[in-house]
C-alpha atoms as a PDB file:
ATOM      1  CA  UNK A   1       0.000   0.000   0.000  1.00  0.00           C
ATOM      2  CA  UNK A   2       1.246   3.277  -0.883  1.00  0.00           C
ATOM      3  CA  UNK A   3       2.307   5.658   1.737  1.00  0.00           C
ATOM      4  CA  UNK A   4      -0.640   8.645   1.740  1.00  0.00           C
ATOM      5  CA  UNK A   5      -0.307  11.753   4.285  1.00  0.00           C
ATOM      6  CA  UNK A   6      -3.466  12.603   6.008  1.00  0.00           C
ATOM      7  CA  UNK A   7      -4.214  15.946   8.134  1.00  0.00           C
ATOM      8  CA  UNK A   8      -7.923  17.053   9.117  1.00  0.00           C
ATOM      9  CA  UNK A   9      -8.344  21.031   9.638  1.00  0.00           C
ATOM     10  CA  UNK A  10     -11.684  22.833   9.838  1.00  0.00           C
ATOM     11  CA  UNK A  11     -12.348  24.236   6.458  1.00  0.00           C
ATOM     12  CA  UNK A  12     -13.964  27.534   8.100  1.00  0.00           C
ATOM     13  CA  UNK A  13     -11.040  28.283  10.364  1.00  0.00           C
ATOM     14  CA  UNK A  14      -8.787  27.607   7.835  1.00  0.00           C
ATOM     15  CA  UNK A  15     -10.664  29.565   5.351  1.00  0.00           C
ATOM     16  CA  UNK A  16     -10.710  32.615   8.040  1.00  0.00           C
ATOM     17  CA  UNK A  17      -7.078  32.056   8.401  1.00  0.00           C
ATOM     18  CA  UNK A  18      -6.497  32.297   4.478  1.00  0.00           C
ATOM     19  CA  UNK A  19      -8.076  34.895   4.071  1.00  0.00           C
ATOM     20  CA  UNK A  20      -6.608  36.997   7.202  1.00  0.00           C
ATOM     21  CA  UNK A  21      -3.001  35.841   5.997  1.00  0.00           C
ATOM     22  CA  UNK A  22      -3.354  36.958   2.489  1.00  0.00           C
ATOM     23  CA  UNK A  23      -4.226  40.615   3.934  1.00  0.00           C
ATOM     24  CA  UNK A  24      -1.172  40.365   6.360  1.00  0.00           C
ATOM     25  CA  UNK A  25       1.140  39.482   3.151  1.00  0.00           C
ATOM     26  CA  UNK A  26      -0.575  42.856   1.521  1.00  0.00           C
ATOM     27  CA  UNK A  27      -0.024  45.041   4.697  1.00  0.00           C
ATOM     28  CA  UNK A  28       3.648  43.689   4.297  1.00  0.00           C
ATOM     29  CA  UNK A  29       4.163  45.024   1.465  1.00  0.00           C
ATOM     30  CA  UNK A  30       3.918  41.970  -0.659  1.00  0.00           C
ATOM     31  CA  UNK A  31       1.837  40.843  -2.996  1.00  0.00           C
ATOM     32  CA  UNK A  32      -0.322  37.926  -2.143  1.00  0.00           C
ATOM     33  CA  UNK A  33      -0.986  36.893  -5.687  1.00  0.00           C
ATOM     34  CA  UNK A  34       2.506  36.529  -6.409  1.00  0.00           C
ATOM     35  CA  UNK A  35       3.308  32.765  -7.749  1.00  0.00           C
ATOM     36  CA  UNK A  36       5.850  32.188  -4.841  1.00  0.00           C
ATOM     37  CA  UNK A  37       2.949  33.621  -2.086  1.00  0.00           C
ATOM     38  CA  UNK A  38      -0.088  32.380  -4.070  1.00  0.00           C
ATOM     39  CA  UNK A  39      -0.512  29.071  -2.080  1.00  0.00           C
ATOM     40  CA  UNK A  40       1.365  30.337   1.239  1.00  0.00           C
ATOM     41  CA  UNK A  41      -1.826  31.628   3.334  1.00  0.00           C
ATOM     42  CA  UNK A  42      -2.823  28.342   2.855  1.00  0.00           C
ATOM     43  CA  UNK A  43      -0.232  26.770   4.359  1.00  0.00           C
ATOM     44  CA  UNK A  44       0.785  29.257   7.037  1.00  0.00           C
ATOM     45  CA  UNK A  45      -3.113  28.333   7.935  1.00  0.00           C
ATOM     46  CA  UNK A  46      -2.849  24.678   8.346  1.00  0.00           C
ATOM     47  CA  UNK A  47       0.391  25.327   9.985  1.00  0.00           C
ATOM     48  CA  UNK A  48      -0.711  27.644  12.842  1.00  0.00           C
ATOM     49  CA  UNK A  49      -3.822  24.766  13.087  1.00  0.00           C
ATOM     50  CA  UNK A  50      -1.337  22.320  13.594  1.00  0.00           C
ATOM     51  CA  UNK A  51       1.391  24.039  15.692  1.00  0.00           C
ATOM     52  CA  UNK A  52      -1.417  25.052  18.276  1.00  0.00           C
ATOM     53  CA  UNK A  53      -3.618  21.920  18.211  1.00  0.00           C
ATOM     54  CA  UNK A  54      -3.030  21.411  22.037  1.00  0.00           C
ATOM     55  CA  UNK A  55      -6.144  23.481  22.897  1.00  0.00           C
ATOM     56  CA  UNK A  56      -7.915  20.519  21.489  1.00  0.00           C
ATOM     57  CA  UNK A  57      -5.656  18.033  23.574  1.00  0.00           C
ATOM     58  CA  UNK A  58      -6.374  17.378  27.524  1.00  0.00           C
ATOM     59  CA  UNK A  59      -3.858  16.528  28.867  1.00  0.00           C
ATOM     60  CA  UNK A  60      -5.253  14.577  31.399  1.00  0.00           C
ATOM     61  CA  UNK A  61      -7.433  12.472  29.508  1.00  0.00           C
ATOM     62  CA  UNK A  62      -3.487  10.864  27.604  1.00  0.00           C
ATOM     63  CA  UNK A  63      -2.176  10.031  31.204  1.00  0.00           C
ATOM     64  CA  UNK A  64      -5.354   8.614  32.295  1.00  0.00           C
ATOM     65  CA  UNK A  65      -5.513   6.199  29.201  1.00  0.00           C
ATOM     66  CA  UNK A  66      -2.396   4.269  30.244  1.00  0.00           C
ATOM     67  CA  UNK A  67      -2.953   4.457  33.687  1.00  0.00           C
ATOM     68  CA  UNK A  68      -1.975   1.236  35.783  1.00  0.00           C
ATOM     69  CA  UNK A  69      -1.699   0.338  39.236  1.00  0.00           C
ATOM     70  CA  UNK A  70       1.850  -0.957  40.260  1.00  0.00           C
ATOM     71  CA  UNK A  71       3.515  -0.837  43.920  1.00  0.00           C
ATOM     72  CA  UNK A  72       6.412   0.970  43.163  1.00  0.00           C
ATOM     73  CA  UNK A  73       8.189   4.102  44.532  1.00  0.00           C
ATOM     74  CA  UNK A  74      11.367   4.549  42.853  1.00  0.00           C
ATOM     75  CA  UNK A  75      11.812   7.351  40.888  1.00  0.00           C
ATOM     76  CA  UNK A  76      10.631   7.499  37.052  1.00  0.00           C
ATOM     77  CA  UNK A  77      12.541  10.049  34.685  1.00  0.00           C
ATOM     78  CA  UNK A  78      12.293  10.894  31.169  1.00  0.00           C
ATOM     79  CA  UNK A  79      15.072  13.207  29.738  1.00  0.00           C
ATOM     80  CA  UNK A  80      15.327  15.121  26.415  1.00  0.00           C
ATOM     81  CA  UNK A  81      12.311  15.077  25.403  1.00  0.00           C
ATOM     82  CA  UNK A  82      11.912  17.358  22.367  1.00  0.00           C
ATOM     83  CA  UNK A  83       9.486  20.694  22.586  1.00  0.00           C
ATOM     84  CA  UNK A  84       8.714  23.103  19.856  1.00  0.00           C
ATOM     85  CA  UNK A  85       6.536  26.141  21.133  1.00  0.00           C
ATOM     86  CA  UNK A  86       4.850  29.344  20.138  1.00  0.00           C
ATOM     87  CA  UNK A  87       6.114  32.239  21.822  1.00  0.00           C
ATOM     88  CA  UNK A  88       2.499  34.388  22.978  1.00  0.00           C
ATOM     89  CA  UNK A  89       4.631  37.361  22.764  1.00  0.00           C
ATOM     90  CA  UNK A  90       5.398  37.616  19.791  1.00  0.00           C
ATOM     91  CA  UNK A  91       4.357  34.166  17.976  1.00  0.00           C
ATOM     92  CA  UNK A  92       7.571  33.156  17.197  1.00  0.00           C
ATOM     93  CA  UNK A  93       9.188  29.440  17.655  1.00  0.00           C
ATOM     94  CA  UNK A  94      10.881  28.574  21.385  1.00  0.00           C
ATOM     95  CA  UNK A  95      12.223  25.042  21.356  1.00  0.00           C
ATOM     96  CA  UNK A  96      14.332  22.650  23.582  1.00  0.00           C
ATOM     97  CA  UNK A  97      13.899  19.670  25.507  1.00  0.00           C
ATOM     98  CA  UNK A  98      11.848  18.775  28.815  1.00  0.00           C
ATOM     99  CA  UNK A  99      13.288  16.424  31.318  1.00  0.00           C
ATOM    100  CA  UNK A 100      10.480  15.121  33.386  1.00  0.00           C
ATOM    101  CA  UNK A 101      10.443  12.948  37.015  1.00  0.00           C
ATOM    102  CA  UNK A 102       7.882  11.579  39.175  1.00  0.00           C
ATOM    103  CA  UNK A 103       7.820   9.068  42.122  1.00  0.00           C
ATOM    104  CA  UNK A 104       5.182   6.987  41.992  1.00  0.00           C
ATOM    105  CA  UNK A 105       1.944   6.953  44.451  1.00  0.00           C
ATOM    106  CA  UNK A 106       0.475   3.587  43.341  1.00  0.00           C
ATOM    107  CA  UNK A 107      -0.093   4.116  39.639  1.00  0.00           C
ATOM    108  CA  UNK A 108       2.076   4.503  36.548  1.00  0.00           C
ATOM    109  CA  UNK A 109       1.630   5.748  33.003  1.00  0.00           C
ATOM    110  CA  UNK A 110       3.505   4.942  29.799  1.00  0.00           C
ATOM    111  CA  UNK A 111       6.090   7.060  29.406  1.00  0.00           C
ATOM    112  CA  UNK A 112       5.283   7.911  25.649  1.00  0.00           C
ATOM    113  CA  UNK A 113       1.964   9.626  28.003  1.00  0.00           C
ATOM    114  CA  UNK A 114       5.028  11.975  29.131  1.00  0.00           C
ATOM    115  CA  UNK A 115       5.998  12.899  26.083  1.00  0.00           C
ATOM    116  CA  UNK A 116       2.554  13.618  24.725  1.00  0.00           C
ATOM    117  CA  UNK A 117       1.948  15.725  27.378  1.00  0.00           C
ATOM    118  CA  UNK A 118       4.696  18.061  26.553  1.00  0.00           C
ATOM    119  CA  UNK A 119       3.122  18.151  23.401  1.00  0.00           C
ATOM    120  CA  UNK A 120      -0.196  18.856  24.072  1.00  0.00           C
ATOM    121  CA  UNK A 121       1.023  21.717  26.593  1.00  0.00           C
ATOM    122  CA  UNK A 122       3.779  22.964  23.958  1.00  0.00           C
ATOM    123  CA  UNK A 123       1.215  23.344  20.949  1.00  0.00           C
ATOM    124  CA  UNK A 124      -0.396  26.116  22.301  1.00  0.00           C
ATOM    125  CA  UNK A 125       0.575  30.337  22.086  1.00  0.00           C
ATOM    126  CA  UNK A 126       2.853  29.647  25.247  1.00  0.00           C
ATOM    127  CA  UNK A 127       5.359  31.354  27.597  1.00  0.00           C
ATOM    128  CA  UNK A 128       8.159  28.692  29.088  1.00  0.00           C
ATOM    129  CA  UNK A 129       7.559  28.983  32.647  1.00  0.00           C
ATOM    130  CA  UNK A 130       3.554  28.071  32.188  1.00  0.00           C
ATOM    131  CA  UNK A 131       4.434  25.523  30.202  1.00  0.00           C
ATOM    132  CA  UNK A 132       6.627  24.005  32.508  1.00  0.00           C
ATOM    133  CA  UNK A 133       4.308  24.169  35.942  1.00  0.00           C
ATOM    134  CA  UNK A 134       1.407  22.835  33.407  1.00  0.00           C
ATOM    135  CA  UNK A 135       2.907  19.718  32.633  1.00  0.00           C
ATOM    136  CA  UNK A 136       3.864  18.955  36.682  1.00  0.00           C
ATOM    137  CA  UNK A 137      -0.160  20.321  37.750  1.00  0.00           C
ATOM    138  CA  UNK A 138      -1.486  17.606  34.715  1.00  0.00           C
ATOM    139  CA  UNK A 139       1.101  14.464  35.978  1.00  0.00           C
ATOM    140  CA  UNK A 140       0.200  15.475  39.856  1.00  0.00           C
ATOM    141  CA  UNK A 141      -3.645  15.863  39.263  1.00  0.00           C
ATOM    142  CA  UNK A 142      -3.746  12.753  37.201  1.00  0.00           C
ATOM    143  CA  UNK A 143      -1.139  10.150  39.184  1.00  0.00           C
ATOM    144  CA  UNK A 144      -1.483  11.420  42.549  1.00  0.00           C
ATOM    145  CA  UNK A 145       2.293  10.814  42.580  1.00  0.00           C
ATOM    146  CA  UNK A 146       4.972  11.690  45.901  1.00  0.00           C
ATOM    147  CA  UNK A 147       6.440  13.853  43.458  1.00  0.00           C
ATOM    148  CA  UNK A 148       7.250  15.507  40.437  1.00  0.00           C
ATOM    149  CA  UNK A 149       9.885  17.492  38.747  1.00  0.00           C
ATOM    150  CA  UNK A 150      10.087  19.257  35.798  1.00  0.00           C
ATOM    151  CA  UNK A 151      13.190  21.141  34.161  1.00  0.00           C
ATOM    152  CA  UNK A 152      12.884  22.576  30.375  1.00  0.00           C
ATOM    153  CA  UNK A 153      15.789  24.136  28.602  1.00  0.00           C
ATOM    154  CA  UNK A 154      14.939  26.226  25.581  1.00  0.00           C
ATOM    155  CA  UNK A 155      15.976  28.596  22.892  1.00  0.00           C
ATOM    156  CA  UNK A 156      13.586  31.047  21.825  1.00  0.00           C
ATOM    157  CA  UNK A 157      13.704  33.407  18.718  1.00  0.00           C
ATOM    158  CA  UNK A 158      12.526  35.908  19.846  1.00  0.00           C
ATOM    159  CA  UNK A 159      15.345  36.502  21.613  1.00  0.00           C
ATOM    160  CA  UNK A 160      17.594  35.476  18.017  1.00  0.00           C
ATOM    161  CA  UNK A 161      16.118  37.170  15.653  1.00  0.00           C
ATOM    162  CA  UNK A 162      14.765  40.426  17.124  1.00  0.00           C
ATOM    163  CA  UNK A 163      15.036  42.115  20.493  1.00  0.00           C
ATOM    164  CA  UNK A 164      18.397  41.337  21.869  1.00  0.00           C
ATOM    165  CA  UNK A 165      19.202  38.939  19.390  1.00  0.00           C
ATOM    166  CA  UNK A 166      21.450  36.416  21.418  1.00  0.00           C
ATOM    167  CA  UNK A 167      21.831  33.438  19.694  1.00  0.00           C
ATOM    168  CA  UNK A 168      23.554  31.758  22.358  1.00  0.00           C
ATOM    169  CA  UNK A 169      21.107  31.995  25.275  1.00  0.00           C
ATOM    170  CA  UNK A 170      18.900  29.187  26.201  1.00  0.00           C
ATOM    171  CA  UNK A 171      16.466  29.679  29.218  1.00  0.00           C
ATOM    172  CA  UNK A 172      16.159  27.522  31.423  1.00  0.00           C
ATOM    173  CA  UNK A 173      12.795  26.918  34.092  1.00  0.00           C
ATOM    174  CA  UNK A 174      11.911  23.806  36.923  1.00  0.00           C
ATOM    175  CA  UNK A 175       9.342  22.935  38.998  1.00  0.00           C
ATOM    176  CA  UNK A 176       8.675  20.586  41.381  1.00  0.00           C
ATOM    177  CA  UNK A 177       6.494  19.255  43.405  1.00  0.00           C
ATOM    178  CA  UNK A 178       6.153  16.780  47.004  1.00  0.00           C
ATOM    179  CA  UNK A 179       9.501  15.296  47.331  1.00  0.00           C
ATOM    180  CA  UNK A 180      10.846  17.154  44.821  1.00  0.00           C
ATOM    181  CA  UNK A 181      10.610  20.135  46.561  1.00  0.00           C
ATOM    182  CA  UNK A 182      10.751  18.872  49.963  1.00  0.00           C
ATOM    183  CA  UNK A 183      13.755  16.725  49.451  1.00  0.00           C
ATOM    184  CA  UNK A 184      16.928  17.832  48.914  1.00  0.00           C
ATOM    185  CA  UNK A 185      18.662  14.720  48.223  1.00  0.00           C
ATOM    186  CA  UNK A 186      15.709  13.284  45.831  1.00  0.00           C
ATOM    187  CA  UNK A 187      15.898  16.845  43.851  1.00  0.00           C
ATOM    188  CA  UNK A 188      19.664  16.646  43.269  1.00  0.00           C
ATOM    189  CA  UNK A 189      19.421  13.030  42.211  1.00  0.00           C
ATOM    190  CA  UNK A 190      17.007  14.235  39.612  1.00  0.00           C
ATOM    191  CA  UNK A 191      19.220  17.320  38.803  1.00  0.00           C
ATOM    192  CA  UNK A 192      22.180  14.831  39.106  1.00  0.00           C
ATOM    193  CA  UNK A 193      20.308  12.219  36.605  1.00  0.00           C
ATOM    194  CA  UNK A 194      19.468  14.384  34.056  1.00  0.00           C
ATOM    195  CA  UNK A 195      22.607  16.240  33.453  1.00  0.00           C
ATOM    196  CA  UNK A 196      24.737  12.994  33.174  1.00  0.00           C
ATOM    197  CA  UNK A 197      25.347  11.025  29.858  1.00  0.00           C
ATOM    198  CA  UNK A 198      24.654   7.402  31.218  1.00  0.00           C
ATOM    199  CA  UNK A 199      24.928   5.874  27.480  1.00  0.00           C
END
């Protein structure tokens, strides 16, 4: 079977979209008719859909649909896991990676769930330090866990191509939560686990 790409969008958004993109091309100076800008409302349209299709995510609902009991209490970490954002400011890209940590309370989730819930979190208009105390509120409403941690590290270009324009700079946010924040020795291990190369 042939390999076929498939993407839903609302027509009327995206048809609202087109038609507001093809007047910001104009304002711009351009002109929207152009062959090299003829088809690119359209695709700035289904791109904007698509890069902020978290607001029709929950969050909740992924970590509750691989949710198992297990008697365990050692701490669970996944590092690195790739974010792309949209900076509210100024709707330009932030991206990094999210290193995320919980101790479980009685129940697990699969730890794709983790990285899904980046996602959903990440595809919305966003500033980094929401983003990063809305993934530890979903994990800690959902798993009732002892803890959780959360660390991002990101570039964001608004501060690289405008503004300042450092291209060096990556910001850096945590939060945690329970033992994380109660316990020094359990947040250093974390801080400890996810710096280190163990491969």
């Amino acid at each position: 079977m042939a390999y076929s790409k498939k993407e839903a969008f609302d027509s009327t958004t995206t048809e609202d979209l087109v038609k507001q993109y093809q007047n910001v091309i104009s304002l711009l100076g351009e002109d929207s008719q152009r062959e090299g800008l003829q088809k690119t409302p359209q695709r700035v349209a289904k791109a904007m859909q698509f890069m902020t299709q978290g607001y029709q995510q929950s969050a909740i609902d992924i970590l509750n649909s691989a949710r198992f009991r297990e008697d365990i209490s050692e701490m669970v970490i996944v590092k690195d896991i790739e974010l792309y954002s949209m900076c509210e400011h100024h709707m330009l890209p932030f991206f990094g990676k999210a290193h995320i940590a919980y101790i479980p309370n009685g129940y697990i989730t699969g730890l794709s769930k983790l990285a899904r819930v980046v996602d959903v979190f990440s595809r919305r208009l966003q500033v980094q330090e929401r983003l990063t105390t809305q993934i530890l509120a979903a994990i800690k409403e959902s798993l009732n866990p002892l803890g959780v941690a959360v660390v991002i590290e990101a570039k964001h270009l608004c501060m690289m191509m405008r503004g300042v324009q450092k291209q060096n700079s990556v910001t850096t946010t945590s939060a945690f939560d329970g033992e994380f924040l109660n316990n020094h020795v359990t947040r250093n291990e974390f801080l400890k686990l996810i710096s280190a190369r163990l491969s």
